[in-house]
N, C-alpha and C. Protein backbone atom coordinates (compact mmCIF):
# COMPACT_ATOMS: atom_id res chain seq x y z
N UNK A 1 135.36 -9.26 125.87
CA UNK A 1 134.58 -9.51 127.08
C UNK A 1 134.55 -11.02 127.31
N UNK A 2 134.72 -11.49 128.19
CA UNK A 2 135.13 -12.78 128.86
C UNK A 2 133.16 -13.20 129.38
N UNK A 3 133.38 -14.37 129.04
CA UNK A 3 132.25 -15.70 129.54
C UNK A 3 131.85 -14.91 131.15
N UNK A 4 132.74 -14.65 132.25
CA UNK A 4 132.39 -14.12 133.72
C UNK A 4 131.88 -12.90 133.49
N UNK A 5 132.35 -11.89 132.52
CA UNK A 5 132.05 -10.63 133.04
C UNK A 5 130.45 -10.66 132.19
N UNK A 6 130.06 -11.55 131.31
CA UNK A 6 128.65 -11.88 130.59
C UNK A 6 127.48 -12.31 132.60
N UNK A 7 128.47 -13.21 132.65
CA UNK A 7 127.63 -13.50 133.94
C UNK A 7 127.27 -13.01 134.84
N UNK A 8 128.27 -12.00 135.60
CA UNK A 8 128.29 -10.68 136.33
C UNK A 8 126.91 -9.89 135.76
N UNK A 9 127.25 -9.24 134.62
CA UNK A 9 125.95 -8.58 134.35
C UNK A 9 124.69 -9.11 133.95
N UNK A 10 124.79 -10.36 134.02
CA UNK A 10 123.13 -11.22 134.07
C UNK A 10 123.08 -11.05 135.24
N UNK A 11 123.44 -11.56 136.11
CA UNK A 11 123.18 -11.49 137.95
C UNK A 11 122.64 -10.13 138.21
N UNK A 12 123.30 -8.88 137.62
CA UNK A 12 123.01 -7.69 138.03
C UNK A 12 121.87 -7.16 137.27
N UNK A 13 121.36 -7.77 136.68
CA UNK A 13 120.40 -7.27 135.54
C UNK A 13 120.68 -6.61 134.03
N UNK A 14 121.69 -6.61 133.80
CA UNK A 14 122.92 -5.63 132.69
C UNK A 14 122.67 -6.41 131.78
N UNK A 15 122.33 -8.16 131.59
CA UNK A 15 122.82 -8.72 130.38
C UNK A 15 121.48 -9.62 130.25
N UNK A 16 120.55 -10.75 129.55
CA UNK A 16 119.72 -11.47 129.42
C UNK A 16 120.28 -12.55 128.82
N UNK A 17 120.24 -13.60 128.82
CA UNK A 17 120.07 -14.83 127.83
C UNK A 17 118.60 -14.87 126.79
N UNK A 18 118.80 -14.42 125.92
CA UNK A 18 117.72 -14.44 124.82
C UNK A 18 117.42 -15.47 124.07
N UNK A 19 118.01 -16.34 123.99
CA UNK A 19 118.25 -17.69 122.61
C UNK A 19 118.93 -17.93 122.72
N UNK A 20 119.23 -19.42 121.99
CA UNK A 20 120.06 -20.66 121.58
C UNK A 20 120.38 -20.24 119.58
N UNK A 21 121.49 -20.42 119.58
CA UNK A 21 121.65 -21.18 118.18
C UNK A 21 121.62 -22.00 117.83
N UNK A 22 120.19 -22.38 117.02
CA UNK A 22 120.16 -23.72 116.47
C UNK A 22 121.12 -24.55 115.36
N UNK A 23 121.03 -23.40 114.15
CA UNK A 23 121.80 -23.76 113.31
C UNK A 23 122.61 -22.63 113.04
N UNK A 24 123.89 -22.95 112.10
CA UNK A 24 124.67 -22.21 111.94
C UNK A 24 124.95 -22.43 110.33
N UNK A 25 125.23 -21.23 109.38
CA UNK A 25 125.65 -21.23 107.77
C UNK A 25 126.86 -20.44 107.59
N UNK A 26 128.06 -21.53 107.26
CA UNK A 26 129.14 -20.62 107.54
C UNK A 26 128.54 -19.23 106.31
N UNK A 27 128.03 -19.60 105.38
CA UNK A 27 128.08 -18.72 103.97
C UNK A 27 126.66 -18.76 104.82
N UNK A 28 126.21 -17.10 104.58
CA UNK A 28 126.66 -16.09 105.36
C UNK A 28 127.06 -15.54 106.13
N UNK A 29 127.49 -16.55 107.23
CA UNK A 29 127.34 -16.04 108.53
C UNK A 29 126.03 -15.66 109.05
N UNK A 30 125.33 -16.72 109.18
CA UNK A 30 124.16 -16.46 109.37
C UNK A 30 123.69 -17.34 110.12
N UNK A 31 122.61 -17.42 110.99
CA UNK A 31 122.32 -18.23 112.20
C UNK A 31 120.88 -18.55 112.58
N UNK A 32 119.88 -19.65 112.96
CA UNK A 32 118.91 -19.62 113.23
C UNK A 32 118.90 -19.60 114.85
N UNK A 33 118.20 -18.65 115.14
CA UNK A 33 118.25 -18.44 116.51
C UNK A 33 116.88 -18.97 117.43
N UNK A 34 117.10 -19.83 118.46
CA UNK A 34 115.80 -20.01 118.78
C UNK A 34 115.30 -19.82 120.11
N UNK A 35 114.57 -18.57 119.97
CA UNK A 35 114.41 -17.15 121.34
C UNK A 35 113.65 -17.72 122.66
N UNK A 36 114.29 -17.19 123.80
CA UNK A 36 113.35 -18.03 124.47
C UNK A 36 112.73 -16.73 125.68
N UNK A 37 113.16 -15.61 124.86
CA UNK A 37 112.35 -14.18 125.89
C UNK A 37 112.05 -13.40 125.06
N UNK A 38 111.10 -12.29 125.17
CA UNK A 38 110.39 -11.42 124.56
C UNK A 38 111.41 -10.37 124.46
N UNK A 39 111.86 -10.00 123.67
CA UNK A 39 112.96 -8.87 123.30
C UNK A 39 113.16 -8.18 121.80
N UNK A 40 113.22 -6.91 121.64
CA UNK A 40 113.06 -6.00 120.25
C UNK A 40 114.40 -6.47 119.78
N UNK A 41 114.82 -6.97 118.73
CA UNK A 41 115.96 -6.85 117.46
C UNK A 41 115.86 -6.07 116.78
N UNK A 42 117.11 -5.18 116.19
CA UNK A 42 117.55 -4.40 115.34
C UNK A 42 118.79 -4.78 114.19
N UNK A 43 118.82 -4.62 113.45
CA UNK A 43 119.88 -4.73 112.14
C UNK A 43 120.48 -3.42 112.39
N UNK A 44 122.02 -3.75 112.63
CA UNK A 44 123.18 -2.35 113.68
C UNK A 44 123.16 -2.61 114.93
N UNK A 45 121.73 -3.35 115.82
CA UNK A 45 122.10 -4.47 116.90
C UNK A 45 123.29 -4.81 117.30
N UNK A 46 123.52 -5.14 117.98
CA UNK A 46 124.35 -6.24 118.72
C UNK A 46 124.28 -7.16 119.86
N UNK A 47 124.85 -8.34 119.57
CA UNK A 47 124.14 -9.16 120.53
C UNK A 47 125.82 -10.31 121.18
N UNK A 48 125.66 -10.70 122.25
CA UNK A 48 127.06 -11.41 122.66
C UNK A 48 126.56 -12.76 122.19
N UNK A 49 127.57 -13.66 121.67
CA UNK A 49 127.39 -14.96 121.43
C UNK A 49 128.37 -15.50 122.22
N UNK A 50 127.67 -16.39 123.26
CA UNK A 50 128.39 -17.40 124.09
C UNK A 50 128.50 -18.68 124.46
N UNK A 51 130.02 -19.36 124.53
CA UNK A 51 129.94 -20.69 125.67
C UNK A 51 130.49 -20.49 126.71
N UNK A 52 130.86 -21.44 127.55
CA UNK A 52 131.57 -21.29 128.56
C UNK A 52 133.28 -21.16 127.89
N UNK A 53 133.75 -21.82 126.90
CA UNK A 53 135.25 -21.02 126.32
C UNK A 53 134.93 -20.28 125.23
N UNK A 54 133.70 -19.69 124.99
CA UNK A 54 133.55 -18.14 123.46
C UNK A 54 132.78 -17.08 123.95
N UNK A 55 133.14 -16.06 123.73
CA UNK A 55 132.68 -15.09 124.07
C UNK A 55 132.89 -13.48 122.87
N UNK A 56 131.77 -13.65 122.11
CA UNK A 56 131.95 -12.78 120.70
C UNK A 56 130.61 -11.81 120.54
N UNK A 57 131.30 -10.37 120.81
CA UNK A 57 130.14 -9.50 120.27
C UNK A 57 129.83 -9.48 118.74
N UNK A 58 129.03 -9.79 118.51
CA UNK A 58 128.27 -10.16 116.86
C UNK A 58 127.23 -8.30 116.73
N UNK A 59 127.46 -8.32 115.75
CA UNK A 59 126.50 -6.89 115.05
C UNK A 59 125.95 -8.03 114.04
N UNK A 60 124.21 -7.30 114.58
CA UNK A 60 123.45 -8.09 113.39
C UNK A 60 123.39 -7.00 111.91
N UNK A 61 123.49 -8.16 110.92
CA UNK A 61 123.77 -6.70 109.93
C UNK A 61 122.21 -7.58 108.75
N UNK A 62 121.32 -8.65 109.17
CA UNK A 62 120.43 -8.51 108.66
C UNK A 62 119.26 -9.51 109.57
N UNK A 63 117.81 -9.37 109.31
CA UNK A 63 117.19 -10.23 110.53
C UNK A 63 116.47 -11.03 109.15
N UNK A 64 115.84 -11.95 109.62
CA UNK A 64 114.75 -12.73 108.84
C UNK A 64 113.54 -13.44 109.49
N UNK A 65 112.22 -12.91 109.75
CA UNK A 65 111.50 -14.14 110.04
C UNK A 65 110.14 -14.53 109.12
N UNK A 66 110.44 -15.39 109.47
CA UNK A 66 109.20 -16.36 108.26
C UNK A 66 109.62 -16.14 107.19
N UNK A 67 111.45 -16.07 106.52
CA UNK A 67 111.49 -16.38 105.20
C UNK A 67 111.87 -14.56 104.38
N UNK A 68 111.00 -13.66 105.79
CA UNK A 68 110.60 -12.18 105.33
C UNK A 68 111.68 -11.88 105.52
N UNK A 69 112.78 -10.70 105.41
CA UNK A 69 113.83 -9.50 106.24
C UNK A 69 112.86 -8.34 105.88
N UNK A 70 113.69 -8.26 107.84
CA UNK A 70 112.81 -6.82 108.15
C UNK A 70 114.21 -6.56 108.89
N UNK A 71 113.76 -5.03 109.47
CA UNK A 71 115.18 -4.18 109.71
C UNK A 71 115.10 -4.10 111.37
N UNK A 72 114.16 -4.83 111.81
CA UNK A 72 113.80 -4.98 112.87
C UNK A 72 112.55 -5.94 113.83
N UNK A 73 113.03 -6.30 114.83
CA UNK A 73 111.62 -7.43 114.97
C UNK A 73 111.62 -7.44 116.47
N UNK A 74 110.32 -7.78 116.87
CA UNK A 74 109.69 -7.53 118.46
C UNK A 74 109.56 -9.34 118.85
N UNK A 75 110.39 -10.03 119.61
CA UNK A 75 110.39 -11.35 119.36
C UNK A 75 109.40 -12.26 120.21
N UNK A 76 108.88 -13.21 120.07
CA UNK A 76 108.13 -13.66 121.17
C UNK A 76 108.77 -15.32 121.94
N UNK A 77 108.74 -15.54 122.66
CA UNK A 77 109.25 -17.00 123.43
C UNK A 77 108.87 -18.18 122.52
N UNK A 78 109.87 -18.91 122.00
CA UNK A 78 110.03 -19.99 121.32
C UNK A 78 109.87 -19.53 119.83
N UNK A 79 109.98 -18.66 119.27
CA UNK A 79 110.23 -17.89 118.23
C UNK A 79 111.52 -18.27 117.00
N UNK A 80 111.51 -18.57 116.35
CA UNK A 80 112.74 -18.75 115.50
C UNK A 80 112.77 -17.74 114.87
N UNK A 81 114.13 -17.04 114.65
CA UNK A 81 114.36 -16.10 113.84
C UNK A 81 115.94 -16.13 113.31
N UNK A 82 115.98 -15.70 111.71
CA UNK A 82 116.99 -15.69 111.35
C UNK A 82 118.18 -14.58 111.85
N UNK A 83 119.14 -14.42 111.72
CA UNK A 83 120.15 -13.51 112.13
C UNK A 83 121.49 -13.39 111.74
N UNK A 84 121.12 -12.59 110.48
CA UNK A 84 123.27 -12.88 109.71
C UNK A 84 124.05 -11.90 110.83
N UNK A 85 125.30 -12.43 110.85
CA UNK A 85 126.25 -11.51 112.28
C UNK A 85 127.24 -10.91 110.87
N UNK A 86 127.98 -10.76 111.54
CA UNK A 86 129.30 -9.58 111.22
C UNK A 86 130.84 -10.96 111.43
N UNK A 87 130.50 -11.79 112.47
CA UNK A 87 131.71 -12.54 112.95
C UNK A 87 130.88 -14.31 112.60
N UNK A 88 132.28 -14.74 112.37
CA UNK A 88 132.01 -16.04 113.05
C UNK A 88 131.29 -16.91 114.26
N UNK A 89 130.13 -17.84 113.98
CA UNK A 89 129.90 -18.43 115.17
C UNK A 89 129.60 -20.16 114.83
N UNK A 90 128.68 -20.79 115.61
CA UNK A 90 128.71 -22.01 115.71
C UNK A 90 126.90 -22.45 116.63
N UNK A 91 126.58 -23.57 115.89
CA UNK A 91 125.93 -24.23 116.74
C UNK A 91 126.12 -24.29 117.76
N UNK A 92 124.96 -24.03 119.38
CA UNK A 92 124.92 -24.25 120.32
C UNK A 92 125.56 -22.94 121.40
N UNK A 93 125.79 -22.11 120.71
CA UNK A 93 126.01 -20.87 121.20
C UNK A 93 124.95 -20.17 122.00
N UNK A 94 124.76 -19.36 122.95
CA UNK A 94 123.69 -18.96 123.51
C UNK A 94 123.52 -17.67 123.44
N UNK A 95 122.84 -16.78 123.30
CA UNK A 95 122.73 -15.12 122.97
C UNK A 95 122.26 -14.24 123.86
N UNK A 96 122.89 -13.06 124.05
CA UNK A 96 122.91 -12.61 125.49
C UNK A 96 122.71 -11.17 124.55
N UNK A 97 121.48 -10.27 125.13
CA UNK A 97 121.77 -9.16 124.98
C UNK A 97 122.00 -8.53 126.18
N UNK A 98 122.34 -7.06 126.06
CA UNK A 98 123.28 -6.19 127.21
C UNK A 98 122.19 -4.62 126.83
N UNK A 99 121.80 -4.78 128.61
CA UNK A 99 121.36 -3.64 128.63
C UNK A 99 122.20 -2.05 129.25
């Protein structure tokens, strides 16, 4: 899925911008995410990680907040939460879920 067709379905209501990646650990593949809308996470999730040239569906395969893992989390605006993926990503990525 391409950077436009992410945008298409934000316009239409299909997709959200949820968070920024703050930081990134290549070992695990794991990411601090820092939320900026109220939205439920799941572990088996999936979430798009984007720039304007990346565009990568990530499966979350564990969550963390405050240090805790839980198998799921209800997030609130300006929220940090951990998030190991399945793929490769990077600082400054932005996170889009798809409804």
């Amino acid at each position: 899925m391409t950077y436009q067709v992410i945008q298409k379905q934000e316009s239409v209501g299909q997709a959200k911008e949820i968070g920024t990646i703050t930081e990134w650990f290549k070992t695990p593949k794991a990411a601090i995410v820092k939320m900026q809308e109220i939205t439920s996470l799941s572990v088996g999730g999936s979430l798009f990680l984007v720039s304007e040239a990346y565009c990568e569906l990530a499966k979350i395969e564990s969550i963390q907040v405050n240090d805790e893992s839980t198998s799921a989390v209800q997030t609130t605006s300006e929220q940090e939460i951990g998030l190991k993926f399945d793929v490769e990503a990077k600082r400054g990525l932005r996170v889009y879920q798809c409804f």
